[in-house]
PDB file of N, CA and C in Angstrom:
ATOM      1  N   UNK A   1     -21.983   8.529 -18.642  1.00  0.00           N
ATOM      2  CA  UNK A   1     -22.220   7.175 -18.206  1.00  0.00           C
ATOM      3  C   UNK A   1     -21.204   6.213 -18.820  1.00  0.00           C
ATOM      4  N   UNK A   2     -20.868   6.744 -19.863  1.00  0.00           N
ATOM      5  CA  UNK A   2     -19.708   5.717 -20.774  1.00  0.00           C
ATOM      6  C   UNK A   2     -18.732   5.555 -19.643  1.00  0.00           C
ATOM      7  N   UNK A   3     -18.012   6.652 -19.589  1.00  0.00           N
ATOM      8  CA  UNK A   3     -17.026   6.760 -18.820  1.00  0.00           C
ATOM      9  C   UNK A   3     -16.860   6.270 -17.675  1.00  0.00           C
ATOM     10  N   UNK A   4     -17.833   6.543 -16.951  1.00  0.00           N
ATOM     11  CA  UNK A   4     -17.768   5.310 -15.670  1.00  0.00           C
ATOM     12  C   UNK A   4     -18.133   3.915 -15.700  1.00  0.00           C
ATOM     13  N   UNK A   5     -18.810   3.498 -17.060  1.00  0.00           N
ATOM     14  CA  UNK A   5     -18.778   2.150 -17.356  1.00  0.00           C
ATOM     15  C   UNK A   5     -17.372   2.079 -17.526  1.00  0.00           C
ATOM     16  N   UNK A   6     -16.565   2.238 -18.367  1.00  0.00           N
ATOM     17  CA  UNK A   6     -14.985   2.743 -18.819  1.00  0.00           C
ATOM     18  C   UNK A   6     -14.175   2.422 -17.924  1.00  0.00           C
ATOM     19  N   UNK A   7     -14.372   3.088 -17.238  1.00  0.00           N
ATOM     20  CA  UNK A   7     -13.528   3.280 -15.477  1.00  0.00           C
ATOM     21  C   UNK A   7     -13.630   2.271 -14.803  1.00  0.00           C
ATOM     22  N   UNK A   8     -14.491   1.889 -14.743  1.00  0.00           N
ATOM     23  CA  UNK A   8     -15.114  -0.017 -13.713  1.00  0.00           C
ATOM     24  C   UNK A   8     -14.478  -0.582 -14.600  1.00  0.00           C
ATOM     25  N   UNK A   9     -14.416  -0.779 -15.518  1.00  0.00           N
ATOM     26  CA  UNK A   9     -14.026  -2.207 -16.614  1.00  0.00           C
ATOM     27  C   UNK A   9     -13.008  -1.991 -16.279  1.00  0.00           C
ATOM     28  N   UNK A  10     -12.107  -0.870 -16.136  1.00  0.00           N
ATOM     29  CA  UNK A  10     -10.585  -0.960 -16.124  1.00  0.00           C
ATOM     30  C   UNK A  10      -9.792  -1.370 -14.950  1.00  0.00           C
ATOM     31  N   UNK A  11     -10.532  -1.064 -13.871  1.00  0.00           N
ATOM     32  CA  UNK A  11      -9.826  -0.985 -12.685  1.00  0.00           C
ATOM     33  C   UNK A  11     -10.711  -2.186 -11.630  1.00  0.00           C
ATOM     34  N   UNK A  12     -10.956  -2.735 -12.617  1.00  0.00           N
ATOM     35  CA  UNK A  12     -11.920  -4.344 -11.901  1.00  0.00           C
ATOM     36  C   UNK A  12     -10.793  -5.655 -11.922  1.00  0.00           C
ATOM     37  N   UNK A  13      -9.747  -5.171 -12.999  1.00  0.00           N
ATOM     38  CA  UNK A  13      -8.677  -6.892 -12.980  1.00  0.00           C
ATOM     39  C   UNK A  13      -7.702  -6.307 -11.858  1.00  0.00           C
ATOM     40  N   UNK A  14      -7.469  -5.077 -11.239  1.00  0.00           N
ATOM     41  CA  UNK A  14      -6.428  -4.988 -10.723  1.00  0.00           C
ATOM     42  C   UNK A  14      -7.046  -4.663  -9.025  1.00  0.00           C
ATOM     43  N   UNK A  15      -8.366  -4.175  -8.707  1.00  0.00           N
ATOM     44  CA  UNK A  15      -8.788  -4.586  -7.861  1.00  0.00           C
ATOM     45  C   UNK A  15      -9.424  -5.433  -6.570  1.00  0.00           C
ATOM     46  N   UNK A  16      -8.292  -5.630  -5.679  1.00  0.00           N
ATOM     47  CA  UNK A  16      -8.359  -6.890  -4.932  1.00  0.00           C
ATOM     48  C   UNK A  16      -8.797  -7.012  -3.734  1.00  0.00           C
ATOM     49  N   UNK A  17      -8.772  -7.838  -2.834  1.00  0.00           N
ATOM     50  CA  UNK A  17      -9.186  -8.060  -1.091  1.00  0.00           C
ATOM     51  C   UNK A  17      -8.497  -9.658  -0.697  1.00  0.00           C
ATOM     52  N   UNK A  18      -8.239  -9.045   0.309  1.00  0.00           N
ATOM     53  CA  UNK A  18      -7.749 -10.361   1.288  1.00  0.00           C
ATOM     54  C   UNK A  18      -7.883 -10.497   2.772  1.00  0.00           C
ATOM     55  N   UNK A  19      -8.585 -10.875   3.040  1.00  0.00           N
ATOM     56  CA  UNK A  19      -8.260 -11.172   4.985  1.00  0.00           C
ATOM     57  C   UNK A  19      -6.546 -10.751   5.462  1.00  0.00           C
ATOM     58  N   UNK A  20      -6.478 -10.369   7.004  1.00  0.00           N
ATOM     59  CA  UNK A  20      -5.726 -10.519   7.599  1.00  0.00           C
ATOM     60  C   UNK A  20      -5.782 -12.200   7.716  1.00  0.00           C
ATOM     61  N   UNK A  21      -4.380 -12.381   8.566  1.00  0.00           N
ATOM     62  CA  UNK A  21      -4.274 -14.279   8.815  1.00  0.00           C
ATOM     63  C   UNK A  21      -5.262 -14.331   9.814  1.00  0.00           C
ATOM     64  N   UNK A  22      -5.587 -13.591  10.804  1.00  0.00           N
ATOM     65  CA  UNK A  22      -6.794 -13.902  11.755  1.00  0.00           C
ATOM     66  C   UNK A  22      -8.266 -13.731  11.133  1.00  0.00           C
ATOM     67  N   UNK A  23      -8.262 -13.236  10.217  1.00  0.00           N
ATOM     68  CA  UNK A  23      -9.682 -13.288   9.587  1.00  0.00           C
ATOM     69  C   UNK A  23     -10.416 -11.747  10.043  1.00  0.00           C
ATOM     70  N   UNK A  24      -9.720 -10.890  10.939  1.00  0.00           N
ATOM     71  CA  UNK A  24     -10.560 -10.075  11.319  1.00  0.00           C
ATOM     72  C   UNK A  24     -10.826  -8.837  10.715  1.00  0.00           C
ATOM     73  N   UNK A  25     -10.089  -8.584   9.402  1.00  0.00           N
ATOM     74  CA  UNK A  25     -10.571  -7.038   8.740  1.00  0.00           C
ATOM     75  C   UNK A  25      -9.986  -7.888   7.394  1.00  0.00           C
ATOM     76  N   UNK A  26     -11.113  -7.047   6.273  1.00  0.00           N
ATOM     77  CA  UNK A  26     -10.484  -7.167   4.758  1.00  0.00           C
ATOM     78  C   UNK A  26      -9.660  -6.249   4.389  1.00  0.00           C
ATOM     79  N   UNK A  27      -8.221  -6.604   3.309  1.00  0.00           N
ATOM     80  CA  UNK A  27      -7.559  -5.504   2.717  1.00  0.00           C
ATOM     81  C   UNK A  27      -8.413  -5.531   1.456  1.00  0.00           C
ATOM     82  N   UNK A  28      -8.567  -4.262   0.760  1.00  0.00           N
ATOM     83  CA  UNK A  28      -9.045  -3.380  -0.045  1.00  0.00           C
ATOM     84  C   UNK A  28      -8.290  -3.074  -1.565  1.00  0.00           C
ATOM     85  N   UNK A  29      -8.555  -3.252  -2.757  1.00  0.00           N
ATOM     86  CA  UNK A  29      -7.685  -2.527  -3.145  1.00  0.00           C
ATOM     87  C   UNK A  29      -6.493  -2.698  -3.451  1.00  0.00           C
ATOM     88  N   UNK A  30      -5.628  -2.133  -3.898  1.00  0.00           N
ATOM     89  CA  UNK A  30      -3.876  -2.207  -4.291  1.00  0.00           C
ATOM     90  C   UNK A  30      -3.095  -3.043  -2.782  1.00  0.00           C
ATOM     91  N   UNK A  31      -3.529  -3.073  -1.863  1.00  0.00           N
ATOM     92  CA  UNK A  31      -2.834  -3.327  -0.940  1.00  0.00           C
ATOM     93  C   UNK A  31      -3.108  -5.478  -0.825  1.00  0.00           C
ATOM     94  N   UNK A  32      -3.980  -5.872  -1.564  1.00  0.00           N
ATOM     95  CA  UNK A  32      -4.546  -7.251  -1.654  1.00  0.00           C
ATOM     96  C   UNK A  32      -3.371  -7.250  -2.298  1.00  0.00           C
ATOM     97  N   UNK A  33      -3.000  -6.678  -3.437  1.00  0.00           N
ATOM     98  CA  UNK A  33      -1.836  -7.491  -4.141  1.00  0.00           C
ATOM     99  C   UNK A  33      -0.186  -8.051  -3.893  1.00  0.00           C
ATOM    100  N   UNK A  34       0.414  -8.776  -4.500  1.00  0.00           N
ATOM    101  CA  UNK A  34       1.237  -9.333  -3.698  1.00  0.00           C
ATOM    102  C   UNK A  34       2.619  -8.489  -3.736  1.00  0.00           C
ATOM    103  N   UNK A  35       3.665  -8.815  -3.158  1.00  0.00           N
ATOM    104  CA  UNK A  35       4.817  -7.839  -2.978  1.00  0.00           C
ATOM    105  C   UNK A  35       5.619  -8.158  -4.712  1.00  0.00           C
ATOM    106  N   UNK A  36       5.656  -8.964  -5.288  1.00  0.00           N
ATOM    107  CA  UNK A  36       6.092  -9.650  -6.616  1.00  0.00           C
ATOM    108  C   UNK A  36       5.392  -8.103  -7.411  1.00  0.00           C
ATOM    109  N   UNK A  37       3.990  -8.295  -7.423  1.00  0.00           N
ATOM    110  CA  UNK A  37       2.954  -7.394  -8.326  1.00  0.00           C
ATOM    111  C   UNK A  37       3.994  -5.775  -8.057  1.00  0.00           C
ATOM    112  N   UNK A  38       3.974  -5.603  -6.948  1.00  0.00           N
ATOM    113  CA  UNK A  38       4.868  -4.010  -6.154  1.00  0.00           C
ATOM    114  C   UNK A  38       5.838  -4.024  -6.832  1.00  0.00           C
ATOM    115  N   UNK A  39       7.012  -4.956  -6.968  1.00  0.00           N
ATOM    116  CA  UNK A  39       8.197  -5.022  -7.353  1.00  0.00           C
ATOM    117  C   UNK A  39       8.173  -4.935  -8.784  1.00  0.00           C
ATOM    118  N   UNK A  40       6.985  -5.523  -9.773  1.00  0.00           N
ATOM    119  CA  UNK A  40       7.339  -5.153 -11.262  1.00  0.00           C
ATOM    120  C   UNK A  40       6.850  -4.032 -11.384  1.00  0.00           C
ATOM    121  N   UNK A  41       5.816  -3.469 -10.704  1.00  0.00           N
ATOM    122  CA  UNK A  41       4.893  -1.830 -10.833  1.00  0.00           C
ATOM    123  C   UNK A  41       6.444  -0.913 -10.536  1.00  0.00           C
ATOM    124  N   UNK A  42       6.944  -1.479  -9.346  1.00  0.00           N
ATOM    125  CA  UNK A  42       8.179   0.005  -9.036  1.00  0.00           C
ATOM    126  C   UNK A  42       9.208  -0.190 -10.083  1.00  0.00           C
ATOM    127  N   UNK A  43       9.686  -1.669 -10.814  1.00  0.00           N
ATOM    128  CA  UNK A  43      10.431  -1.142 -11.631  1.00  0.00           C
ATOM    129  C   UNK A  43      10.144  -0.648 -13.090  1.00  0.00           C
ATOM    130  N   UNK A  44       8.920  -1.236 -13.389  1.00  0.00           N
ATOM    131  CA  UNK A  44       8.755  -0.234 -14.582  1.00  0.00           C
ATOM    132  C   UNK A  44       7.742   1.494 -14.102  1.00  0.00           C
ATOM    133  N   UNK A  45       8.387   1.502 -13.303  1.00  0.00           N
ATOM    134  CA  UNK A  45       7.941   3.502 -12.947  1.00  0.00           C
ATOM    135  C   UNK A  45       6.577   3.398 -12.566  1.00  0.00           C
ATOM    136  N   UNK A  46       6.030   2.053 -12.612  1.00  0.00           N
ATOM    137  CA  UNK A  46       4.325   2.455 -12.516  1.00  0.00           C
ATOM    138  C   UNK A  46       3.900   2.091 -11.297  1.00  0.00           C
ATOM    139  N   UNK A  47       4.014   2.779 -10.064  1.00  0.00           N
ATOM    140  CA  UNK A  47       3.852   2.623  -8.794  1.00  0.00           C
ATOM    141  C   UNK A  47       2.715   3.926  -8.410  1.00  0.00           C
ATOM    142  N   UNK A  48       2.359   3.880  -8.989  1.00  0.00           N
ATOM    143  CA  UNK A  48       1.732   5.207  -8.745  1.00  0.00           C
ATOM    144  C   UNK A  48      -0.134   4.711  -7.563  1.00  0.00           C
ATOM    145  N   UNK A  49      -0.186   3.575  -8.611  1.00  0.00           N
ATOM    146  CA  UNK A  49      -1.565   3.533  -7.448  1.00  0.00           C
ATOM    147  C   UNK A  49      -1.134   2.394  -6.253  1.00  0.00           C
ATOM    148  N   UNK A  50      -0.127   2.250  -6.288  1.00  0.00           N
ATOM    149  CA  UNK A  50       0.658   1.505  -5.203  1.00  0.00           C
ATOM    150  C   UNK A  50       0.650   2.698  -4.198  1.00  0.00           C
ATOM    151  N   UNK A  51       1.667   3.436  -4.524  1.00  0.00           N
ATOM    152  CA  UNK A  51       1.856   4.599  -3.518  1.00  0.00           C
ATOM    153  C   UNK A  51       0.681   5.618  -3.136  1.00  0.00           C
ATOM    154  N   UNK A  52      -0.399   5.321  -3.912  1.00  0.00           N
ATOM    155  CA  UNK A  52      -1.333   5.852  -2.933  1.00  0.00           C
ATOM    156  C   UNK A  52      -2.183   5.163  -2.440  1.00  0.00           C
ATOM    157  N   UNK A  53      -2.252   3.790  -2.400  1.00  0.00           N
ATOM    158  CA  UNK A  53      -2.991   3.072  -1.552  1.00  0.00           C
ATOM    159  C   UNK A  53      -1.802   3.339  -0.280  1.00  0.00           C
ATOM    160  N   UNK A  54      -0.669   3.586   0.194  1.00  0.00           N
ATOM    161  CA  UNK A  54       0.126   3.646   0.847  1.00  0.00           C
ATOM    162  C   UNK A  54      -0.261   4.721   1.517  1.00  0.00           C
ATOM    163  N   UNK A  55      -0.152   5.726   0.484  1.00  0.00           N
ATOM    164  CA  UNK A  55      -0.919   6.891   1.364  1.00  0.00           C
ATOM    165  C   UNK A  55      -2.506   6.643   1.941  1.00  0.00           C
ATOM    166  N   UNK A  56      -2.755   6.055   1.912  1.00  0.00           N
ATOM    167  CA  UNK A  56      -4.093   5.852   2.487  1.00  0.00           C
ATOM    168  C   UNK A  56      -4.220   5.282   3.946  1.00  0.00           C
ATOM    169  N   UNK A  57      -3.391   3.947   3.355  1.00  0.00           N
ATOM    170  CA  UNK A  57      -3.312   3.620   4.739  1.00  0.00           C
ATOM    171  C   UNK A  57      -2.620   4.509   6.092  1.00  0.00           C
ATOM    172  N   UNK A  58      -1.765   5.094   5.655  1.00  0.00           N
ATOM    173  CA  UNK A  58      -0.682   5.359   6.642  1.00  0.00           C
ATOM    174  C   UNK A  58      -1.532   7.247   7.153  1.00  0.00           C
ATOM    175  N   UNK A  59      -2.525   7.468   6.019  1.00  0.00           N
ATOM    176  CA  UNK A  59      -3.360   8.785   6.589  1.00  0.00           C
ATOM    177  C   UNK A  59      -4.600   8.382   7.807  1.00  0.00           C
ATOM    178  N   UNK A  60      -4.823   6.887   7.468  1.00  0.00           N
ATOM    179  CA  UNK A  60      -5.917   6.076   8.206  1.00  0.00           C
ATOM    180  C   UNK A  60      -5.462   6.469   9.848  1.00  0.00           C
ATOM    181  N   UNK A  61      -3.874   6.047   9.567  1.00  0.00           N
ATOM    182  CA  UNK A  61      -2.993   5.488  10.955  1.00  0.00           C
ATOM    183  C   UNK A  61      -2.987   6.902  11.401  1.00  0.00           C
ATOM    184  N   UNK A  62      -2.402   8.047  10.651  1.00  0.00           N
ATOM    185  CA  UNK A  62      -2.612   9.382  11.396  1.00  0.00           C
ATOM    186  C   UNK A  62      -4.034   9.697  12.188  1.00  0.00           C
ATOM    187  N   UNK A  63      -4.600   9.442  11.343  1.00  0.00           N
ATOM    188  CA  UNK A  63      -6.303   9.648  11.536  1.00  0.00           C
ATOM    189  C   UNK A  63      -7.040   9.029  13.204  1.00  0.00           C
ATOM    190  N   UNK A  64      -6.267   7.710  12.750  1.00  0.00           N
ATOM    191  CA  UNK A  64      -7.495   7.014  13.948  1.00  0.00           C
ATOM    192  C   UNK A  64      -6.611   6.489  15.197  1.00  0.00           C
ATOM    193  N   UNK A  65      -4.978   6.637  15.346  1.00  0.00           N
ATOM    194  CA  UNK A  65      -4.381   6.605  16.037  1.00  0.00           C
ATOM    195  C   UNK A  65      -3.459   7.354  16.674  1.00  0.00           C
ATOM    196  N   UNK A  66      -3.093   8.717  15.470  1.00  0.00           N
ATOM    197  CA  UNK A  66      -2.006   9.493  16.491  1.00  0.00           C
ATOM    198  C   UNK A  66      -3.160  10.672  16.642  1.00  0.00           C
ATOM    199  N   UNK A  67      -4.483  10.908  16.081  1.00  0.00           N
ATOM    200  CA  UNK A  67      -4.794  12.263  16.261  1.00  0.00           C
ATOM    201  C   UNK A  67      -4.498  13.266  15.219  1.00  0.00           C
ATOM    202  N   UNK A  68      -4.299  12.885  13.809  1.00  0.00           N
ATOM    203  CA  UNK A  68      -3.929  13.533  13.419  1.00  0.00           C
ATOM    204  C   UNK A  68      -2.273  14.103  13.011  1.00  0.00           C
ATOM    205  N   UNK A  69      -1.786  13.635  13.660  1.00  0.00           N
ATOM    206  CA  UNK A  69      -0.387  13.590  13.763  1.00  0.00           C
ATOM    207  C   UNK A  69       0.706  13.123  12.342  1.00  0.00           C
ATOM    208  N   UNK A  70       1.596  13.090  12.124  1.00  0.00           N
ATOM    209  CA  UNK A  70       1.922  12.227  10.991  1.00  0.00           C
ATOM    210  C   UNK A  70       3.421  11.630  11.223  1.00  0.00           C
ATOM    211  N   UNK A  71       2.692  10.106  10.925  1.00  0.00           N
ATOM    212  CA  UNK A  71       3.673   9.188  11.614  1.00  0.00           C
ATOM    213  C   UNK A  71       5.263   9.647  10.484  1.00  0.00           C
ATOM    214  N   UNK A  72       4.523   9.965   9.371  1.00  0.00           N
ATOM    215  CA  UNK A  72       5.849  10.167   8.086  1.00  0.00           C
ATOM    216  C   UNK A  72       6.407  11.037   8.171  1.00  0.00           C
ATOM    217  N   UNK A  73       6.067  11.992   8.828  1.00  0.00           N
ATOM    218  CA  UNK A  73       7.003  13.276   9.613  1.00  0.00           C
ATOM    219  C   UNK A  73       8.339  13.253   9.392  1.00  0.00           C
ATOM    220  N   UNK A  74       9.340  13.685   8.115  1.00  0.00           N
ATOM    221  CA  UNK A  74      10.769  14.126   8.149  1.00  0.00           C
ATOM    222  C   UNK A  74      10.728  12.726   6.796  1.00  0.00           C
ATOM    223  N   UNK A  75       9.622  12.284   6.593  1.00  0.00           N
ATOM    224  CA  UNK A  75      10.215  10.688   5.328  1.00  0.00           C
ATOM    225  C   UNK A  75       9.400  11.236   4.207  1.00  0.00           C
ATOM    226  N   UNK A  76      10.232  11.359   3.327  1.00  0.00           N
ATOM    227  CA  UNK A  76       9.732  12.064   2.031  1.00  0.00           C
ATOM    228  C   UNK A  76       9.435  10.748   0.974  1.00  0.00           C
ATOM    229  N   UNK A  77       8.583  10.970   0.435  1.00  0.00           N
ATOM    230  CA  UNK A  77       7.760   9.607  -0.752  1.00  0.00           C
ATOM    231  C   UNK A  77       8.810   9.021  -1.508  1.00  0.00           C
ATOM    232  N   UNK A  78       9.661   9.311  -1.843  1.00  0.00           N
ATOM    233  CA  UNK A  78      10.806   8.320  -2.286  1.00  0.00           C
ATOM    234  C   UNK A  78      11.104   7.493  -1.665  1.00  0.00           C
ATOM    235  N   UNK A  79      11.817   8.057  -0.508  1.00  0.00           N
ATOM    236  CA  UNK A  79      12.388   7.317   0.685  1.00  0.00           C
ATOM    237  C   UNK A  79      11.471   6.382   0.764  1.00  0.00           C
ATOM    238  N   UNK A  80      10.142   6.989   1.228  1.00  0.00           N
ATOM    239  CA  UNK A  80       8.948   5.787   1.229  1.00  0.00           C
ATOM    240  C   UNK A  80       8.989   4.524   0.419  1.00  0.00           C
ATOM    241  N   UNK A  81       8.727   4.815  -0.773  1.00  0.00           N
ATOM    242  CA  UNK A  81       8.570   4.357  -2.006  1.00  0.00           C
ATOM    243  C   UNK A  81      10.084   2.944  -1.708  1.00  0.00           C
ATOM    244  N   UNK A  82      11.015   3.714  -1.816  1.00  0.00           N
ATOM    245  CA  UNK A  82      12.349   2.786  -1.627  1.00  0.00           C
ATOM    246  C   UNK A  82      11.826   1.820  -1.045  1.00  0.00           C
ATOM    247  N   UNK A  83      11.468   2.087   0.568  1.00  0.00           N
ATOM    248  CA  UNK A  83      11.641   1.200   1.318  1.00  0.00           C
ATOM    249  C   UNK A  83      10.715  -0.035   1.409  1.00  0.00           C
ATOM    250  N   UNK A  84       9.356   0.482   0.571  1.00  0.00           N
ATOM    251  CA  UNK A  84       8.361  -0.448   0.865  1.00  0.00           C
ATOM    252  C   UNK A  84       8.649  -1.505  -0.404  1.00  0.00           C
ATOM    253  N   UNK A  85       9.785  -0.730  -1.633  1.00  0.00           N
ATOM    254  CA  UNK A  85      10.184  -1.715  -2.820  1.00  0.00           C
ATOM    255  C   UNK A  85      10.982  -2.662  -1.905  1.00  0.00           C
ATOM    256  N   UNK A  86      11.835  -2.390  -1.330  1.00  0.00           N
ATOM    257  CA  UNK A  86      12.987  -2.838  -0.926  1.00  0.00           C
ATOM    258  C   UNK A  86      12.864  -4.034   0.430  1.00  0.00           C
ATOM    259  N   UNK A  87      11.307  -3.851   1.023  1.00  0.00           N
ATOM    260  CA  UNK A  87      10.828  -5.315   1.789  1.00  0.00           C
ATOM    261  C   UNK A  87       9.672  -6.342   0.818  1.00  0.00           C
ATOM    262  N   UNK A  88       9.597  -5.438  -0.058  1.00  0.00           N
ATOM    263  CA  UNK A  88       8.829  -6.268  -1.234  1.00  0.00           C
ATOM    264  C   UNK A  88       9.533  -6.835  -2.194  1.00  0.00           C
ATOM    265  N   UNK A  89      10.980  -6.789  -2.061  1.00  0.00           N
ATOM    266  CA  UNK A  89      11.742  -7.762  -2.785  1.00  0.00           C
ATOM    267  C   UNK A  89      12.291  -8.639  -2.183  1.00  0.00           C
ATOM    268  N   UNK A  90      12.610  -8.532  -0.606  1.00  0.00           N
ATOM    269  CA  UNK A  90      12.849  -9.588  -0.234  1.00  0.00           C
ATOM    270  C   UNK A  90      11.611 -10.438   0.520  1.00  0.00           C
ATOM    271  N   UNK A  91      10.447 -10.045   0.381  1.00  0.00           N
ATOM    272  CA  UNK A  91       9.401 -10.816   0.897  1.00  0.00           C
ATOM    273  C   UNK A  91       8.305 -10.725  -0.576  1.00  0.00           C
ATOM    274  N   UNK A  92       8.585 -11.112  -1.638  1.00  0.00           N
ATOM    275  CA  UNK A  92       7.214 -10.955  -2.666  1.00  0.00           C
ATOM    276  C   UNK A  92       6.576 -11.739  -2.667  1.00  0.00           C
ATOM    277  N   UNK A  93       6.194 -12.925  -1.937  1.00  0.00           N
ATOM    278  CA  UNK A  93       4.863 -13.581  -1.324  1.00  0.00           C
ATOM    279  C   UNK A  93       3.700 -12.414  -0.415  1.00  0.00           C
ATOM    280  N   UNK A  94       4.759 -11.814   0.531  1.00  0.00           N
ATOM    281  CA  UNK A  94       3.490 -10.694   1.466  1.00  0.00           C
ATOM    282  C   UNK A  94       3.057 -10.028   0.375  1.00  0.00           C
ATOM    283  N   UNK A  95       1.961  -9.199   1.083  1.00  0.00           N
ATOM    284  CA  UNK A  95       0.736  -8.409   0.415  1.00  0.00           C
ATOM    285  C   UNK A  95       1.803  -7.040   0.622  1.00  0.00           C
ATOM    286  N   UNK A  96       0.868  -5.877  -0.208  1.00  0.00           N
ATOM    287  CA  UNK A  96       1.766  -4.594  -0.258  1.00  0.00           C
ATOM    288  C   UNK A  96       0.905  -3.816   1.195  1.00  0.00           C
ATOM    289  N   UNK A  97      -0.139  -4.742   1.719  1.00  0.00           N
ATOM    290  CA  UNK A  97      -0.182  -4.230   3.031  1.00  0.00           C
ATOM    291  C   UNK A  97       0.543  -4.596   4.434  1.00  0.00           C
ATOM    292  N   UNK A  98       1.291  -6.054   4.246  1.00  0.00           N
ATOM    293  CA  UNK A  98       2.153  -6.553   4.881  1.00  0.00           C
ATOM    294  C   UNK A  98       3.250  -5.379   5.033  1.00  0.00           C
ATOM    295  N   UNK A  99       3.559  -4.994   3.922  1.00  0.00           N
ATOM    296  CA  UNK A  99       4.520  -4.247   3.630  1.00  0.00           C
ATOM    297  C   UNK A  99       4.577  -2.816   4.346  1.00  0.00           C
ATOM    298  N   UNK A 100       3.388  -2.405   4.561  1.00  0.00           N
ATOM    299  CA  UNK A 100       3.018  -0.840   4.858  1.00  0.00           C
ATOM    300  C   UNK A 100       3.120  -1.028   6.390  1.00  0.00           C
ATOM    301  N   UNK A 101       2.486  -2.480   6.809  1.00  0.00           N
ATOM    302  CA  UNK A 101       2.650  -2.233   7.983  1.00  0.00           C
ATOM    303  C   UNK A 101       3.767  -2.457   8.864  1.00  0.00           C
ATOM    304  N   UNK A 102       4.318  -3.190   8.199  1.00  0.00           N
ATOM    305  CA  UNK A 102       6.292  -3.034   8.124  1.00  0.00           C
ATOM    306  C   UNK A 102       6.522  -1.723   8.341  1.00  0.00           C
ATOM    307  N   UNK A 103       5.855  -1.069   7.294  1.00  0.00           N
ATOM    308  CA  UNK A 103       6.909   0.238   7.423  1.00  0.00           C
ATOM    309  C   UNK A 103       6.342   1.311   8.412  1.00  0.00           C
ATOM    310  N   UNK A 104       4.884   0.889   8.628  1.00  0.00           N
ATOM    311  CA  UNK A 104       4.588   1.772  10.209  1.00  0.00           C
ATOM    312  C   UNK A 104       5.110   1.256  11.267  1.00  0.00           C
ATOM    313  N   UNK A 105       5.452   0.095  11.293  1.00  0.00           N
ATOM    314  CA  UNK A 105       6.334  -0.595  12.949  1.00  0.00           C
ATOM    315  C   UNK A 105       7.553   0.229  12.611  1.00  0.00           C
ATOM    316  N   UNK A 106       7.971   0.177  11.489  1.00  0.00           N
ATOM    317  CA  UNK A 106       9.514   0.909  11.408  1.00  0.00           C
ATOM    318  C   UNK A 106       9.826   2.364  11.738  1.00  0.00           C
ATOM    319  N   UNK A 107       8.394   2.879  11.132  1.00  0.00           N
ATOM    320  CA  UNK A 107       8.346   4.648  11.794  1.00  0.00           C
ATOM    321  C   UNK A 107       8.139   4.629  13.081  1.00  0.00           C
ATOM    322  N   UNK A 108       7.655   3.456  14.043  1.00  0.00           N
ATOM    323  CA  UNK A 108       7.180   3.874  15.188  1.00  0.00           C
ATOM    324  C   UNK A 108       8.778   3.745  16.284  1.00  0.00           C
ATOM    325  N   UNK A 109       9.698   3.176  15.421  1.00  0.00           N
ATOM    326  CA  UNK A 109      11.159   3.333  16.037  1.00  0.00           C
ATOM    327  C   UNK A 109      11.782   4.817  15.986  1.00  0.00           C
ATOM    328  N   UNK A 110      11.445   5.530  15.312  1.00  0.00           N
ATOM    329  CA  UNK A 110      11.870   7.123  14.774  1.00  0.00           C
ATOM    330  C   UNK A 110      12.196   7.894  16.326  1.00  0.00           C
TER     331      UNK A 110
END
């Protein structure tokens, strides 16, 4: 029981939510936070629950839109990782879900 008291206390300051701008679904999680927050996590190495809220979303998108399919097909987690640093530095006002979904419009050019 400690331990999951433990676990809540820890992961309660970094756990967030935000509306889309239309109001119609909440973001969850690592993805509430802003592209600034992404950009100091990737440069000090600590991207780690960044990149799997990333994976989450983008397993959602396999899941409930291609069938299973995978939109990341041939893009290996670096590459990933790069790219979602690399619109989160020039946009660190957006959310790191702004960002993801950047980078699914961008896979859907592939």
């Amino acid at each position: 029981m400690k331990k999951i008291i433990l676990i809540i206390a820890l992961t309660l300051p970094v756990v967030g939510f935000s509306a889309d701008s239309q109001g119609k679904f909440i973001t969850l999680g690592h993805g509430a936070n802003s592209c600034g927050k992404v950009v100091q996590a990737y440069q000090k190495d600590d991207f780690l629950f960044y990149g799997s809220w990333v994976n989450g979303y983008l397993t959602a998108i396999n899941q409930f839109l291609y069938s299973g399919q995978d939109i990341m097909k041939g893009v290996d987690i670096a590459g990933r990782d790069l790219w979602i640093y690399n619109y989160c530095s020039k946009n660190p006002l957006n959310t790191l879900r702004d960002a993801t979904t950047a980078l699914y419009r961008e896979l859907l050019t592939r």
